[in-house]
Structure formats: structure tokens, C-alpha cells
C-alpha atoms as a PDB file:
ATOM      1  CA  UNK A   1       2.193   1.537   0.064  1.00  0.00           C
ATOM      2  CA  UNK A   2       0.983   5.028  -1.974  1.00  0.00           C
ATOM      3  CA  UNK A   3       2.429   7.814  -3.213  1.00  0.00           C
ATOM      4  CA  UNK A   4       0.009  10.730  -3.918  1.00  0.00           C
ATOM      5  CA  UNK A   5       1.330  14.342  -5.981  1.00  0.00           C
ATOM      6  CA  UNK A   6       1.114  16.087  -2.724  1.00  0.00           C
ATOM      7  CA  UNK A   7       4.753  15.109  -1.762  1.00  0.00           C
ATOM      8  CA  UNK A   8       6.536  17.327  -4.440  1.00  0.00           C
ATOM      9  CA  UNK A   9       8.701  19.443  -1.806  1.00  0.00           C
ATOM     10  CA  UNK A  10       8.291  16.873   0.505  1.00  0.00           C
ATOM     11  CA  UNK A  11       8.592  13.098  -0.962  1.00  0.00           C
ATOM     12  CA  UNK A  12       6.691  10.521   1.073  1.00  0.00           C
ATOM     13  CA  UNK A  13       5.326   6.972   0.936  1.00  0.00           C
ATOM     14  CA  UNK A  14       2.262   6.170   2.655  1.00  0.00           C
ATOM     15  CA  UNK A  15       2.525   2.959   4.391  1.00  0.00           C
ATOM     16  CA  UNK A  16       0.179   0.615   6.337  1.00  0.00           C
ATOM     17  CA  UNK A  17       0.715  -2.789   8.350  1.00  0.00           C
ATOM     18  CA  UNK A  18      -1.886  -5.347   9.209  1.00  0.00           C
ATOM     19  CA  UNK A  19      -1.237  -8.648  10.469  1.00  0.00           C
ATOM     20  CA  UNK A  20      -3.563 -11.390  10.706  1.00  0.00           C
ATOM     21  CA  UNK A  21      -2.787 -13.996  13.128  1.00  0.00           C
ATOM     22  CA  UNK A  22      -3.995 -17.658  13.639  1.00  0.00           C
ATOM     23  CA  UNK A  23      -5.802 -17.137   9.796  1.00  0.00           C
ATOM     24  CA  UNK A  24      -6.380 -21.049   9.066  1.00  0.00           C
ATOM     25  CA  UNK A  25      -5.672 -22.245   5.312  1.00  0.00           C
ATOM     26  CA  UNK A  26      -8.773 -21.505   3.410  1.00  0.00           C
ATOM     27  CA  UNK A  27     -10.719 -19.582   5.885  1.00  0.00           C
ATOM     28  CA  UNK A  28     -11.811 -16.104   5.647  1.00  0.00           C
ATOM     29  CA  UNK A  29     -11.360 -12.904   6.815  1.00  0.00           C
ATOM     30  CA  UNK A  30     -14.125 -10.138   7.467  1.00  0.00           C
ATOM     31  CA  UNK A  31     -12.883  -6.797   8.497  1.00  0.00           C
ATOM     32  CA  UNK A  32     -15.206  -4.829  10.088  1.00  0.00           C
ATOM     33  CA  UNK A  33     -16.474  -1.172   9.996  1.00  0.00           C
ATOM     34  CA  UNK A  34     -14.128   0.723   7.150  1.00  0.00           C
ATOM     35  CA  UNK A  35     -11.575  -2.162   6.856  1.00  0.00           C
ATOM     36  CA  UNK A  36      -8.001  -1.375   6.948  1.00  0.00           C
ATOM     37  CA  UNK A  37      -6.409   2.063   5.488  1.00  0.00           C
ATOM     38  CA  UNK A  38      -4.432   1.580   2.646  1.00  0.00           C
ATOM     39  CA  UNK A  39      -3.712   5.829   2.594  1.00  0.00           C
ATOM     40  CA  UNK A  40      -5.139   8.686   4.064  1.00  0.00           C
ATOM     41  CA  UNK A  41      -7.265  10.787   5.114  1.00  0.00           C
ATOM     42  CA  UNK A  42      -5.788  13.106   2.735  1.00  0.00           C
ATOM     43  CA  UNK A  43      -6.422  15.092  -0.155  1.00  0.00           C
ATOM     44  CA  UNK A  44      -4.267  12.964  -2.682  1.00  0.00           C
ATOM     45  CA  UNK A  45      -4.108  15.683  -5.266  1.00  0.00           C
ATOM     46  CA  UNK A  46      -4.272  14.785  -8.880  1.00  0.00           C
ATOM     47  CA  UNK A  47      -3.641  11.610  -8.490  1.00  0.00           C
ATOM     48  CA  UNK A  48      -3.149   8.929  -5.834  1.00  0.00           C
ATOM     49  CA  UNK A  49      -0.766   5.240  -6.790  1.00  0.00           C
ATOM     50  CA  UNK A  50      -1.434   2.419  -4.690  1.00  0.00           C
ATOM     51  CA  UNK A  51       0.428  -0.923  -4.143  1.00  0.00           C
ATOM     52  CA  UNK A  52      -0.800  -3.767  -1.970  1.00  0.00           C
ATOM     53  CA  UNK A  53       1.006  -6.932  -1.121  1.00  0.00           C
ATOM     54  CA  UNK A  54       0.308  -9.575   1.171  1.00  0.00           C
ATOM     55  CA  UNK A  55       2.874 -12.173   2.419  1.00  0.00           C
ATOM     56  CA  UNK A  56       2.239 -15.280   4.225  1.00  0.00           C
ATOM     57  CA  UNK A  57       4.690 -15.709   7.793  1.00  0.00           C
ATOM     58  CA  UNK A  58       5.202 -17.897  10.354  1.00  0.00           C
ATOM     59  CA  UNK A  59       7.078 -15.176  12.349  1.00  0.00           C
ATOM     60  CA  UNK A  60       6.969 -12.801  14.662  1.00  0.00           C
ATOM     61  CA  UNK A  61       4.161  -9.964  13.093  1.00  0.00           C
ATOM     62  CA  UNK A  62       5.267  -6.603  15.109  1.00  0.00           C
ATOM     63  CA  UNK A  63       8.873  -7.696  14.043  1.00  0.00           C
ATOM     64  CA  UNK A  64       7.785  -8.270   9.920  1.00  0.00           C
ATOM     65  CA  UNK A  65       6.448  -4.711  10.087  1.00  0.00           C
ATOM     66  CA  UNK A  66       9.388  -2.991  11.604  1.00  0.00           C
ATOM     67  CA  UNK A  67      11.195  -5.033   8.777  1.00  0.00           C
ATOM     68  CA  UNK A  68       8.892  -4.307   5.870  1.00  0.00           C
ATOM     69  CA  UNK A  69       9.363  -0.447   7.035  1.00  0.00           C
ATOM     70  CA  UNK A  70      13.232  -0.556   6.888  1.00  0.00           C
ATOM     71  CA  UNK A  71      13.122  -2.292   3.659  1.00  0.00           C
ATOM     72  CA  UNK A  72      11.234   0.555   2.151  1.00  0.00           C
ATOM     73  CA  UNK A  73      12.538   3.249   3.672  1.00  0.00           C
ATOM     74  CA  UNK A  74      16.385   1.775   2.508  1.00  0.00           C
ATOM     75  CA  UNK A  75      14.925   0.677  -1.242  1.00  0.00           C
ATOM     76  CA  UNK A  76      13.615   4.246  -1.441  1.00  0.00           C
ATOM     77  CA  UNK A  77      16.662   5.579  -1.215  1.00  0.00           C
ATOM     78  CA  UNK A  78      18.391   3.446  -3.083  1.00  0.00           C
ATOM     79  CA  UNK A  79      15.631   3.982  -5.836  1.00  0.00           C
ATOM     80  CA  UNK A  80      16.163   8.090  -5.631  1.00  0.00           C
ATOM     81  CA  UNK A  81      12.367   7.938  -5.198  1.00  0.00           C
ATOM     82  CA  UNK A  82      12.443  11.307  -3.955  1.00  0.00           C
ATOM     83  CA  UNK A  83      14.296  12.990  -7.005  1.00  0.00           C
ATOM     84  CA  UNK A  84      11.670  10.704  -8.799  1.00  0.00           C
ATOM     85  CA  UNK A  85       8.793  12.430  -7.586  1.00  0.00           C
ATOM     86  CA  UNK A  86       9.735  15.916  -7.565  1.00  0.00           C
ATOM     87  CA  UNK A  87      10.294  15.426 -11.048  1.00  0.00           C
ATOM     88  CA  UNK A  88       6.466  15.397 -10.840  1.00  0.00           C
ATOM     89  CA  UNK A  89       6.329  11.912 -13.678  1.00  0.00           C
ATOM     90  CA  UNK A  90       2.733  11.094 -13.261  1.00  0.00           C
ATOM     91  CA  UNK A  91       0.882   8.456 -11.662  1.00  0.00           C
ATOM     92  CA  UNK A  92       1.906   5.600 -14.471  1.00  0.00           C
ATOM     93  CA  UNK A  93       5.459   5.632 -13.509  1.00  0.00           C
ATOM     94  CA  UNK A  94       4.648   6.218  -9.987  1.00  0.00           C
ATOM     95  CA  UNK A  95       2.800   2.674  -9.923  1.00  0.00           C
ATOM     96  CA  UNK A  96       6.059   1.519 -11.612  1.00  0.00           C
ATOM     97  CA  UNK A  97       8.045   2.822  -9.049  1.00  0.00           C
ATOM     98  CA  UNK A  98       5.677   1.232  -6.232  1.00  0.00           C
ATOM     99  CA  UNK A  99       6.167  -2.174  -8.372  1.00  0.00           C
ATOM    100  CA  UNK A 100       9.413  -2.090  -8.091  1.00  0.00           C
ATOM    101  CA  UNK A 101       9.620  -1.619  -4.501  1.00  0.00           C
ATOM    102  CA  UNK A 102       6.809  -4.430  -3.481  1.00  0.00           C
ATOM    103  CA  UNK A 103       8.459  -6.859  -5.690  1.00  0.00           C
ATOM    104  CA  UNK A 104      12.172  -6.238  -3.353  1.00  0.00           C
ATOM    105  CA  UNK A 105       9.948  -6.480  -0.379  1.00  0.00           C
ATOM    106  CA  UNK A 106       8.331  -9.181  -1.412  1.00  0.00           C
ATOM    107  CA  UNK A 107      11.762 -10.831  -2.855  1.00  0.00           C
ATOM    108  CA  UNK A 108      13.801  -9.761   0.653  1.00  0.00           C
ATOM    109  CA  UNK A 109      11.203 -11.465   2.828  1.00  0.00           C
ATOM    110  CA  UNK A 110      11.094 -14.696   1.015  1.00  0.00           C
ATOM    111  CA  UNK A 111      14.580 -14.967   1.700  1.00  0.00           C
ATOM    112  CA  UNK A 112      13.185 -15.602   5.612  1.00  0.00           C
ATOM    113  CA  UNK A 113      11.144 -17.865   5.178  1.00  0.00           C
ATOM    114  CA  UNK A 114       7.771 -16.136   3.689  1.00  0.00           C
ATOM    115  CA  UNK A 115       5.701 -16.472   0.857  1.00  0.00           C
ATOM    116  CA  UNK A 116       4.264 -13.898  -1.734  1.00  0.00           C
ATOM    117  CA  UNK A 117       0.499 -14.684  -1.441  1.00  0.00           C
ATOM    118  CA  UNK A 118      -0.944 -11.595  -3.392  1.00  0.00           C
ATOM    119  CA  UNK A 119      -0.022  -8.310  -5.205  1.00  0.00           C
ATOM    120  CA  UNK A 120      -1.986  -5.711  -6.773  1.00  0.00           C
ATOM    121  CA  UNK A 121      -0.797  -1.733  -8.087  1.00  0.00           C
ATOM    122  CA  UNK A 122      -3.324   1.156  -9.557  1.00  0.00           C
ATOM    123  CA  UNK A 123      -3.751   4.466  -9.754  1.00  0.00           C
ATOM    124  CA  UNK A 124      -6.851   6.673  -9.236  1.00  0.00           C
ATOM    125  CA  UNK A 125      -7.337  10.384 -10.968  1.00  0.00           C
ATOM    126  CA  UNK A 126      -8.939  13.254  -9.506  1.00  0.00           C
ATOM    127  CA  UNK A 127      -9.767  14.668 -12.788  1.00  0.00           C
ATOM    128  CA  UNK A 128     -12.235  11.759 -13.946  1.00  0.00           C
ATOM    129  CA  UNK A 129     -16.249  12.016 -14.241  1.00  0.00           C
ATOM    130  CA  UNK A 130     -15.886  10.329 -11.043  1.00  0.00           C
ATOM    131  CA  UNK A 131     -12.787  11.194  -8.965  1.00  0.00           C
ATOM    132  CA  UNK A 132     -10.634   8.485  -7.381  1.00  0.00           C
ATOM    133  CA  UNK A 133     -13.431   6.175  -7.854  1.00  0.00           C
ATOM    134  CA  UNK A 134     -14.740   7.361  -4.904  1.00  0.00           C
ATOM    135  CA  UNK A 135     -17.558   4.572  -3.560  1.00  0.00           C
ATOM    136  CA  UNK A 136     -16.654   2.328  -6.171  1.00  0.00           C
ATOM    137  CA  UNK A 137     -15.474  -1.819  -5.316  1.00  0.00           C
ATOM    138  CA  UNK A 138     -12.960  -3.617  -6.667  1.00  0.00           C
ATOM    139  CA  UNK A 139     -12.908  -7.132  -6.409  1.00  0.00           C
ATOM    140  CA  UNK A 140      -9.410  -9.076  -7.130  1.00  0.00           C
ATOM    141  CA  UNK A 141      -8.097 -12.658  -6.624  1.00  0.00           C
ATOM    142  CA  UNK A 142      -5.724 -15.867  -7.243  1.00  0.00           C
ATOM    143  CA  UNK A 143      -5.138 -19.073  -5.697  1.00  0.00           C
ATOM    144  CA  UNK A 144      -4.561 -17.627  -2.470  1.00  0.00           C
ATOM    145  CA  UNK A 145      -6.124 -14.442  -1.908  1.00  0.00           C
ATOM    146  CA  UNK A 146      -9.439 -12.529  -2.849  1.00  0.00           C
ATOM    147  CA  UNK A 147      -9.761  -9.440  -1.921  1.00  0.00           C
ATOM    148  CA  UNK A 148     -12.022  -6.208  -2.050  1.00  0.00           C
ATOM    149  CA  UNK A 149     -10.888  -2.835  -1.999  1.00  0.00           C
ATOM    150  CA  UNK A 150     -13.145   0.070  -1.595  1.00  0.00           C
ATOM    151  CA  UNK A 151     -12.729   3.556  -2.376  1.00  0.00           C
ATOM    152  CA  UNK A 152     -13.901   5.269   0.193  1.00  0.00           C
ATOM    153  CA  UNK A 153     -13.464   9.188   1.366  1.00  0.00           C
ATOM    154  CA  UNK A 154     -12.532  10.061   4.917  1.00  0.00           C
ATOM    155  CA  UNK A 155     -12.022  13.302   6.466  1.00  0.00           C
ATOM    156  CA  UNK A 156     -10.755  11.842   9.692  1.00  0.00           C
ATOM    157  CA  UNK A 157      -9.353   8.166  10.688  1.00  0.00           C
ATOM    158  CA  UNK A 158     -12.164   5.548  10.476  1.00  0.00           C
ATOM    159  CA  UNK A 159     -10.748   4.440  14.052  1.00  0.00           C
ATOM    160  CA  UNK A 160     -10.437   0.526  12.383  1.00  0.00           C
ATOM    161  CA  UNK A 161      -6.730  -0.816  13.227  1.00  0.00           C
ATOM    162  CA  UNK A 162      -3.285   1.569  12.629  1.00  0.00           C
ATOM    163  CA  UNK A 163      -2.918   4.423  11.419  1.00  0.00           C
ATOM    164  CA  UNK A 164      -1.528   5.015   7.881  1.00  0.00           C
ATOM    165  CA  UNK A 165       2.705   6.217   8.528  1.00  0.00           C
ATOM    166  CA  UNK A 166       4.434   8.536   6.198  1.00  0.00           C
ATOM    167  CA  UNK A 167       7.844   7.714   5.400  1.00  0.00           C
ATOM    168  CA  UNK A 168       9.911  10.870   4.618  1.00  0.00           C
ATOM    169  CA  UNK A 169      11.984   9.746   1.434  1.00  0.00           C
END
């Protein structure tokens, strides 16, 4: 999920889906090309707040991501993440705002059956010496998970898996 400043008059969350099937415990996955688009291409604006979280499921995947998306776009409202934003409160309580909302996701589907595996929030600034940490990798981990996440800028989709949906709040 993101929220960038862009989405003053018109609040939005920027969110992205990607199963992986048949993933064996303690194997590894290699994305190719660009990986998988956590937001974008856009111009963020000042700033651009990020939450990842990945669940482990036995079920069906096309079904968890029509669920994930009517969990968010239902704890959004119930949130008043829209009056939130216009309010314009910065990226730090943006990222608490995404927190909140992974940790119901993550909380509603353990109730069927699935397991929090890994989470992760930031933001990244435009106005920094270098802006959004543009080409810069970031490396996280725990028991379950390690991940990389790269910043990377794109003027058009990289073509690598779904597109990135905007859910009007």
C-alpha cells in the first residue's frame, strides 16, 4: 500500500497484489526484470509512504486479493483516511496511518487461516540531497522473509506482473 501528497483533492491508496504460488518452505524467490511495483509510475510529490506486508495462505490467491482490496477500501473509510490526508499531516503520520491499516489486514486474514510472515512501513522525501532514494537498496529480514526493495524511477510500467490500482478513499 502508499499514499503519496498528490491525493489532497483526491485521497487515494496505491495498492499492489502478488501472489506466489507453490513457494516451498525455505526456498527462494527471484523476480525478474524490475520486480514487482509497490507504487507508481508517478510523481509522488513531496513525499511518498509505503507499507508492505506479506501473508502466508493456503487459499485461493485471486480470491485473497479481492479480499485484501475490500478490507482496505472498508478500513479506509472507517479510518476517515481521506479527511486525514487532505488535512495534508505529513509523511510520519501517513506511515502511521498505513500501519494501522496493514496491521487490520494482517489481523482480519489471520482470522482465515493465514499467517503474518513480514511487515515493513517508510517514507521517502523529495526534498533530500538525494530524492526518494532514488537507485538506492534496502535490504530487510526475519525468520521468514528477506527481502530487497529498490528505489527505482519509472516513467511508464516496467511491464513485470500487475499494475499498481488506486483506491479512491
Amino acid at each position: 500500500m502508499a499514499i503519496d501528497t498528490n491525493g489532497e483533492a483526491n485521497p487515494e491508496i496505491d495498492f499492489n497484489f502478488m501472489p506466489f504460488p507453490k513457494v516451498a518452505p525455505a526456498s527462494t524467490v527471484t523476480m525478474l526484470g524490475d520486480g514487482h511495483l509497490l507504487y507508481g509510475p508517478k510523481n509522488p510529490g513531496e513525499f511518498i509512504a509505503l507499507s508492505i506486508l506479506m501473508m502466508e495462505s493456503d487459499a485461493d490467491m485471486q480470491e485473497r486479493g479481492k479480499l485484501i482490496k475490500e478490507i482496505i477500501e472498508s478500513r479506509a473509510a472507517d479510518l476517515g483516511i481521506s479527511a486525514i490526508i487532505a488535512a495534508n499531516p505529513g509523511s510520519a503520520a501517513i506511515v502511521g496511518i498505513l500501519k494501522e491499516l496493514a496491521s487490520f489486514v494482517a489481523s482480519a486474514l489471520s482470522k482465515n487461516g493465514d499467517d503474518e510472515l513480514f511487515r515493513a512501513e517508510g517514507s521517502f522525501l523529495r526534498d533530500q540531497p538525494n530524492p526518494y532514494h532514488i537507485n538506492r537498496s534496502y535490504e530487510h529480514q526475519n525468520d521468514f522473509v528477506k527481502v530487497t526493495i529498490q528505489i527505482i524511477p519509472l516513467e511508464t510500467p516496467n511491464g513485470e506482473g500487475a499494475l499498481v490500482q488506486a483506491l479512491p478513499l
